[in-house]
PDB file of N, CA and C in Angstrom:
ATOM      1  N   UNK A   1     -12.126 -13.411 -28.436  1.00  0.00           N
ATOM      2  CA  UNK A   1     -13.017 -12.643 -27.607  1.00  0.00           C
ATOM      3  C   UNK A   1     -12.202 -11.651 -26.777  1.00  0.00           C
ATOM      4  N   UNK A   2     -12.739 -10.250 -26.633  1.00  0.00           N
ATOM      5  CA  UNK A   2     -11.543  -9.208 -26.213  1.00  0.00           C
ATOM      6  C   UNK A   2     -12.706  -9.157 -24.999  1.00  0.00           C
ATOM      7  N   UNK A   3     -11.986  -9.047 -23.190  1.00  0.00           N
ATOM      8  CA  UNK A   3     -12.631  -8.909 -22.170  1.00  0.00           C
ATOM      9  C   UNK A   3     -11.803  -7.326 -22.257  1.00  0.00           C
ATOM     10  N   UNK A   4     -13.348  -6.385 -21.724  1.00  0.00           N
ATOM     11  CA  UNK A   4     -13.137  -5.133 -20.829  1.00  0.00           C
ATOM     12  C   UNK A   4     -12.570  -5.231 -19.223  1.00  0.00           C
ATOM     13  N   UNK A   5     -11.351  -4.756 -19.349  1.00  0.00           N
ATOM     14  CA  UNK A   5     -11.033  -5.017 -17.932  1.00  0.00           C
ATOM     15  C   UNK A   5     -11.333  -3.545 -17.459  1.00  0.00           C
ATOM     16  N   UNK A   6     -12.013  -2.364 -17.745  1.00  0.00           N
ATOM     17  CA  UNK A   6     -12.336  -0.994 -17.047  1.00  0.00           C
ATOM     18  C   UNK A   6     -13.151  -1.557 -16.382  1.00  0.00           C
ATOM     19  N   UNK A   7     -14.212  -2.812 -16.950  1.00  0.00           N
ATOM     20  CA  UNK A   7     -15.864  -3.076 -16.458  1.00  0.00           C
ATOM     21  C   UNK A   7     -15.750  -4.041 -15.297  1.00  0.00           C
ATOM     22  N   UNK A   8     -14.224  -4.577 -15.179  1.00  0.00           N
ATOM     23  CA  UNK A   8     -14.767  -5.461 -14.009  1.00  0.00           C
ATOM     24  C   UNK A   8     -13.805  -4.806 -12.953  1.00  0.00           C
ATOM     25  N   UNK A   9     -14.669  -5.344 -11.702  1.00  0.00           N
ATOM     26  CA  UNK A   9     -14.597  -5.306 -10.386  1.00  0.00           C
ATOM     27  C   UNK A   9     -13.153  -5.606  -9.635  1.00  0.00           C
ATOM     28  N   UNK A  10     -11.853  -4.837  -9.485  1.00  0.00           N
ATOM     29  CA  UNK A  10     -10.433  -5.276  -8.903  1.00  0.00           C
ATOM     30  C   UNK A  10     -10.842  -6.071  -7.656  1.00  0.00           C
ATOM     31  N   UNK A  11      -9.949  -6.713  -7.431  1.00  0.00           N
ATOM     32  CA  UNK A  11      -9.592  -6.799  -5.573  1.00  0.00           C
ATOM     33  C   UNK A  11      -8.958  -6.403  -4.799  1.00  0.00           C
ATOM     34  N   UNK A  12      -8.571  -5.399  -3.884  1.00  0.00           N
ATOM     35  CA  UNK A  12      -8.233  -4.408  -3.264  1.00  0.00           C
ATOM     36  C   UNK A  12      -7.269  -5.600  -2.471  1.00  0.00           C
ATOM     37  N   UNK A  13      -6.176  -5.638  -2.096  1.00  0.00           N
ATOM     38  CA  UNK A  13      -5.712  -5.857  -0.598  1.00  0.00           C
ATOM     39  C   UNK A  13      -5.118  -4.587   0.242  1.00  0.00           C
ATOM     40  N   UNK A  14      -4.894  -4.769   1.514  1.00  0.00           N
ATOM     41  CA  UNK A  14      -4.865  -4.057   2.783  1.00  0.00           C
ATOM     42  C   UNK A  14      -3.962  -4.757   3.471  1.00  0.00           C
ATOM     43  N   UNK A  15      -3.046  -4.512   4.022  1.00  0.00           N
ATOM     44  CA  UNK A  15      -1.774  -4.614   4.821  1.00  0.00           C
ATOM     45  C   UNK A  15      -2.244  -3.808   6.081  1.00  0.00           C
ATOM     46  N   UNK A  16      -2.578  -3.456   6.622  1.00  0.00           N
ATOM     47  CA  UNK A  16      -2.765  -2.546   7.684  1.00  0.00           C
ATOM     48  C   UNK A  16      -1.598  -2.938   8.988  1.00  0.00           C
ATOM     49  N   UNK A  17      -0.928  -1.686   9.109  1.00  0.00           N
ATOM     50  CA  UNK A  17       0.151  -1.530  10.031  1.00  0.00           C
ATOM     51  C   UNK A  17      -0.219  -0.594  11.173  1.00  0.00           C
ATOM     52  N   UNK A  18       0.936  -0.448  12.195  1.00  0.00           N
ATOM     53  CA  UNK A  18       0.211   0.457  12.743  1.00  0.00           C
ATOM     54  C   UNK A  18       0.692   2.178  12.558  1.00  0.00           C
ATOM     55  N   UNK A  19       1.460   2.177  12.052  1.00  0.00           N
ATOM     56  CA  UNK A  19       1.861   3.765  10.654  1.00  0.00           C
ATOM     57  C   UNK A  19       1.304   3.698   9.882  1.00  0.00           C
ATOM     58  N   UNK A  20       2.008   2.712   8.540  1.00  0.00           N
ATOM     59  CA  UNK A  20       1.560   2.987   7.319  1.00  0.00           C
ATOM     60  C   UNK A  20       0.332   1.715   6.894  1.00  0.00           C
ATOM     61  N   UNK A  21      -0.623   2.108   6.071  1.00  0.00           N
ATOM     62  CA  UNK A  21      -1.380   0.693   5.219  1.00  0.00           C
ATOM     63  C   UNK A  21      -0.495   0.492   4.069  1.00  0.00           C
ATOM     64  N   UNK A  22      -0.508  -0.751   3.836  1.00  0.00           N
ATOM     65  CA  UNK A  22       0.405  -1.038   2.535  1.00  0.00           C
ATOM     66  C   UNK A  22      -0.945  -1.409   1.662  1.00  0.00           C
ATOM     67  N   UNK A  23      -1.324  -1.098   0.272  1.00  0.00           N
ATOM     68  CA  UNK A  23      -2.471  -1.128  -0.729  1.00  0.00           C
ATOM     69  C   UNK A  23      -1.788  -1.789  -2.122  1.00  0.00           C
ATOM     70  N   UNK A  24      -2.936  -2.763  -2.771  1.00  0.00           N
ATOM     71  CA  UNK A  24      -2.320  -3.493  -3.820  1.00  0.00           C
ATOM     72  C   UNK A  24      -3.527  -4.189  -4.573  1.00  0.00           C
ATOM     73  N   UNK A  25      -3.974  -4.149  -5.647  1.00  0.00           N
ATOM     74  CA  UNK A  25      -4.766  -4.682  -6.174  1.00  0.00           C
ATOM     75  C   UNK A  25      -4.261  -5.475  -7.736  1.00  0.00           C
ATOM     76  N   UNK A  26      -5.664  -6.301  -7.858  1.00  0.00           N
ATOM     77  CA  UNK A  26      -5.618  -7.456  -8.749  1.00  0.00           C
ATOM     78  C   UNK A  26      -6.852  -7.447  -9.263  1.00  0.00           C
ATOM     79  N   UNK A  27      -6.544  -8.123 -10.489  1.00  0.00           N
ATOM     80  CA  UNK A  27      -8.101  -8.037 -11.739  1.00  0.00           C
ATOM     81  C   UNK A  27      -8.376  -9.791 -11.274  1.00  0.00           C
ATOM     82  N   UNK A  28      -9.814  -9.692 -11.537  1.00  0.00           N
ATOM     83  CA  UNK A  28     -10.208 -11.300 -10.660  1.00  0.00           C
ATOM     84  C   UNK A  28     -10.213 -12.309 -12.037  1.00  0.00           C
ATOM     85  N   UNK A  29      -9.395 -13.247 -10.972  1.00  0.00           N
ATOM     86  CA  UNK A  29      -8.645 -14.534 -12.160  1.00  0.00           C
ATOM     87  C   UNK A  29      -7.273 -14.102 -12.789  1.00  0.00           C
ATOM     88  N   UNK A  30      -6.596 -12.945 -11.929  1.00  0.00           N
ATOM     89  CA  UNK A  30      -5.437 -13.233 -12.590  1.00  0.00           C
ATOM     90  C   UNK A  30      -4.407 -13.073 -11.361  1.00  0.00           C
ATOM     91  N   UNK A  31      -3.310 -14.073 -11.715  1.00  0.00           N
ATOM     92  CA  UNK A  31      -2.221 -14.136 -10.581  1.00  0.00           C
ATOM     93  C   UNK A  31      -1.647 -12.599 -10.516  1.00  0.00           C
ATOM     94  N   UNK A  32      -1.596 -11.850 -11.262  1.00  0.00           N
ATOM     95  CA  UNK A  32      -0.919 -10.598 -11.150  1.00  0.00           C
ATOM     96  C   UNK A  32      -1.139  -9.865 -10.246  1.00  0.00           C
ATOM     97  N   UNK A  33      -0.263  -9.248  -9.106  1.00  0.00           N
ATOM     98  CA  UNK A  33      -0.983  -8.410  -8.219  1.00  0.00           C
ATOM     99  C   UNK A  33      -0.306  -7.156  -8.731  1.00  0.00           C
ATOM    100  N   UNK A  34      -0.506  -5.443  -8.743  1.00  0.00           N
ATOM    101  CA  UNK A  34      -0.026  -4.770  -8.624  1.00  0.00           C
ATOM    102  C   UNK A  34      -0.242  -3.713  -7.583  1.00  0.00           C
ATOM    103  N   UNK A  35       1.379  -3.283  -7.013  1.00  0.00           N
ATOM    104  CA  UNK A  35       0.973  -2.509  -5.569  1.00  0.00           C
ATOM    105  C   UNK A  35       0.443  -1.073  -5.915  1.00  0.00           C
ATOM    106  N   UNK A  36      -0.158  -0.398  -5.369  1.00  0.00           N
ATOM    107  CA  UNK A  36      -0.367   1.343  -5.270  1.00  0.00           C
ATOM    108  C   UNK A  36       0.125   1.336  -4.231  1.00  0.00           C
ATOM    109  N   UNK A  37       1.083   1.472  -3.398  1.00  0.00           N
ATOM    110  CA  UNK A  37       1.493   1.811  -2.735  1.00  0.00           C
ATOM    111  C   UNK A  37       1.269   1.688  -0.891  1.00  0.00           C
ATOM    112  N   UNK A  38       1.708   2.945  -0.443  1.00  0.00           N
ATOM    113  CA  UNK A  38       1.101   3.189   0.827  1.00  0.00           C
ATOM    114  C   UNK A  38       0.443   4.429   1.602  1.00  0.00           C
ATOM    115  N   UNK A  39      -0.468   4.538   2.479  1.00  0.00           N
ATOM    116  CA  UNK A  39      -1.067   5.414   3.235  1.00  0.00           C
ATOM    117  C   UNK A  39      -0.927   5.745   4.661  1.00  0.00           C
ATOM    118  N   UNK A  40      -0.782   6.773   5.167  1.00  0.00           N
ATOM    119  CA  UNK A  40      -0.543   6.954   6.613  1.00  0.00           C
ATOM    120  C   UNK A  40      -2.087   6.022   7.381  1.00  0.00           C
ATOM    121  N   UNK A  41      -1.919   5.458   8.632  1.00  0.00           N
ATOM    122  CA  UNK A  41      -2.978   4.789   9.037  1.00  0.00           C
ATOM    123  C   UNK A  41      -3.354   5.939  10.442  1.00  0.00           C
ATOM    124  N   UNK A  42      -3.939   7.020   9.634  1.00  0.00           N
ATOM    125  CA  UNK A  42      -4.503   8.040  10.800  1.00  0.00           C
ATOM    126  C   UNK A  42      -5.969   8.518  10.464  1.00  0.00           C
ATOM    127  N   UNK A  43      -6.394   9.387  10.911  1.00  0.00           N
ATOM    128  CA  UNK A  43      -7.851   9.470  10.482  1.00  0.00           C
ATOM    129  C   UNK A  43      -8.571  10.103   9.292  1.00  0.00           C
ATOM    130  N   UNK A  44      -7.529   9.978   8.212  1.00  0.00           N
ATOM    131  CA  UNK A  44      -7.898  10.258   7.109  1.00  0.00           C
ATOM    132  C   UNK A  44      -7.930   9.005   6.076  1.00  0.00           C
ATOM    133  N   UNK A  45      -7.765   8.041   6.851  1.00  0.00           N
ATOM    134  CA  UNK A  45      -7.473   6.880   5.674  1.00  0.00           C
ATOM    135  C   UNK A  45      -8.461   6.004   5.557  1.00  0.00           C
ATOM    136  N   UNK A  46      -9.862   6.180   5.756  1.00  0.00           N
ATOM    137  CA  UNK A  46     -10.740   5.734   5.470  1.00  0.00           C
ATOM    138  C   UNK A  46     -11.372   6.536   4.248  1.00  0.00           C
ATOM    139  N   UNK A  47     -10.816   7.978   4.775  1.00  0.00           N
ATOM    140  CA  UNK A  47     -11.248   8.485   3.130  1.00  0.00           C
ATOM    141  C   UNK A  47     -10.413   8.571   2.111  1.00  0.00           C
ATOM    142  N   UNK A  48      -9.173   7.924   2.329  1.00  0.00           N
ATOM    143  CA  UNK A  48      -8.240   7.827   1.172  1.00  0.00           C
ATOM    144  C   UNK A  48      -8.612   6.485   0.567  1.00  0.00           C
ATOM    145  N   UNK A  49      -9.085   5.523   1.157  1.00  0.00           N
ATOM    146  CA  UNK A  49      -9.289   3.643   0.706  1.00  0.00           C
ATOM    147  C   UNK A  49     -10.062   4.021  -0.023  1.00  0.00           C
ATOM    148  N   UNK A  50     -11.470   4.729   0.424  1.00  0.00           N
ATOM    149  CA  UNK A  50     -12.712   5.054  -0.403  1.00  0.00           C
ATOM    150  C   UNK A  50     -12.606   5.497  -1.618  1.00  0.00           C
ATOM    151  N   UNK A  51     -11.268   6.764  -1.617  1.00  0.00           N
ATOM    152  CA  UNK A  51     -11.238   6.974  -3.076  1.00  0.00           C
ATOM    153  C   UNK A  51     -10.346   6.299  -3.987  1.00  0.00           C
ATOM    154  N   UNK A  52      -9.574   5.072  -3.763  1.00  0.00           N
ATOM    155  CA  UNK A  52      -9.107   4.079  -3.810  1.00  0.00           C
ATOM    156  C   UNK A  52      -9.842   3.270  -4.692  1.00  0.00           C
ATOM    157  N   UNK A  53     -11.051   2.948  -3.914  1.00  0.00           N
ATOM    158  CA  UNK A  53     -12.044   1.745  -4.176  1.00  0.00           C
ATOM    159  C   UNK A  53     -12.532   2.361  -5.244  1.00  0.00           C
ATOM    160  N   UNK A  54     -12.580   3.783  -5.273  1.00  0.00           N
ATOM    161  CA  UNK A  54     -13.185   4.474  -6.611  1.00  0.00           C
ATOM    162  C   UNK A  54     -12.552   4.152  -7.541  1.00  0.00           C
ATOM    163  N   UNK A  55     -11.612   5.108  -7.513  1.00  0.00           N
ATOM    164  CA  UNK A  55     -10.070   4.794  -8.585  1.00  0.00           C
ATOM    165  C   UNK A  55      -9.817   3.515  -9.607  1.00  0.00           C
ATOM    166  N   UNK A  56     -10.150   2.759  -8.683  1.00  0.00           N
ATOM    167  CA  UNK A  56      -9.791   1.053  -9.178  1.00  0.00           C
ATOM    168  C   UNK A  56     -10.861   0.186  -9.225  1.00  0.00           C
ATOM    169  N   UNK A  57     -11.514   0.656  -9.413  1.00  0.00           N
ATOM    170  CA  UNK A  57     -13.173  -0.187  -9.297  1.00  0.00           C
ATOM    171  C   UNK A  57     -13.623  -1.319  -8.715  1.00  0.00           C
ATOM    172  N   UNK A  58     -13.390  -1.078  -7.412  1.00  0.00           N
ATOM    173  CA  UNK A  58     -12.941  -2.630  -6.606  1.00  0.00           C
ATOM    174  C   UNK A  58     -14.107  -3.173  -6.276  1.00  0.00           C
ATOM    175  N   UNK A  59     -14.129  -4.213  -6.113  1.00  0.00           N
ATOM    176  CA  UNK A  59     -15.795  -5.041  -5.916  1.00  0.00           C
ATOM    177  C   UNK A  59     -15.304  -6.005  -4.390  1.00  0.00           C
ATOM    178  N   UNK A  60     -13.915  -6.029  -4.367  1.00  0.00           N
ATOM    179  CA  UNK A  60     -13.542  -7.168  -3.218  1.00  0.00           C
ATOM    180  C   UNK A  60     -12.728  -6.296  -2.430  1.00  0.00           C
ATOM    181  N   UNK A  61     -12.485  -6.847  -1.200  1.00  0.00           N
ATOM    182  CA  UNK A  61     -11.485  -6.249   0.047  1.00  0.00           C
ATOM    183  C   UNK A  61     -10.913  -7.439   0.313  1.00  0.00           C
ATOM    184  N   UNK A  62      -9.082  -7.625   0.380  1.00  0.00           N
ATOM    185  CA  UNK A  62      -8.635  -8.541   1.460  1.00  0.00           C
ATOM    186  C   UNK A  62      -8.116  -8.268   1.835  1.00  0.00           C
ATOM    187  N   UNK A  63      -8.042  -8.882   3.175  1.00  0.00           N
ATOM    188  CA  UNK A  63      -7.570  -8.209   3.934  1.00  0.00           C
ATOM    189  C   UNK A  63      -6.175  -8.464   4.715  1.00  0.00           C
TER     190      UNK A  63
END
């Protein structure tokens, strides 16, 4: 049986500092995490997560 992993839902984590956010997601049920990196934590980074959450098709936040 071949699973679509485009179709399911990542899990986002969030590091939040008080400079940078550190960002890293995972496909659900698997130990693997992989990082994307990091974001300045100023007032654009609610619209950078958002297109984030797009990007990676996230269904979860941890935080």
């Amino acid at each position: 049986m071949q699973t679509n992993y485009r179709k399911q839902k990542c899990i986002l984590g969030i590091d939040r500092g008080t400079k940078y956010i550190g960002l890293a997601y995972a496909l659900p049920g698997s130990d693997v995490v992989f990082p994307i990196g990091y974001i300045l934590n100023d007032k654009m980074m609610y619209f950078n997560v958002a297109g984030i959450i797009e990007k990676h098709n996230v269904g979860k936040i941890m935080l």
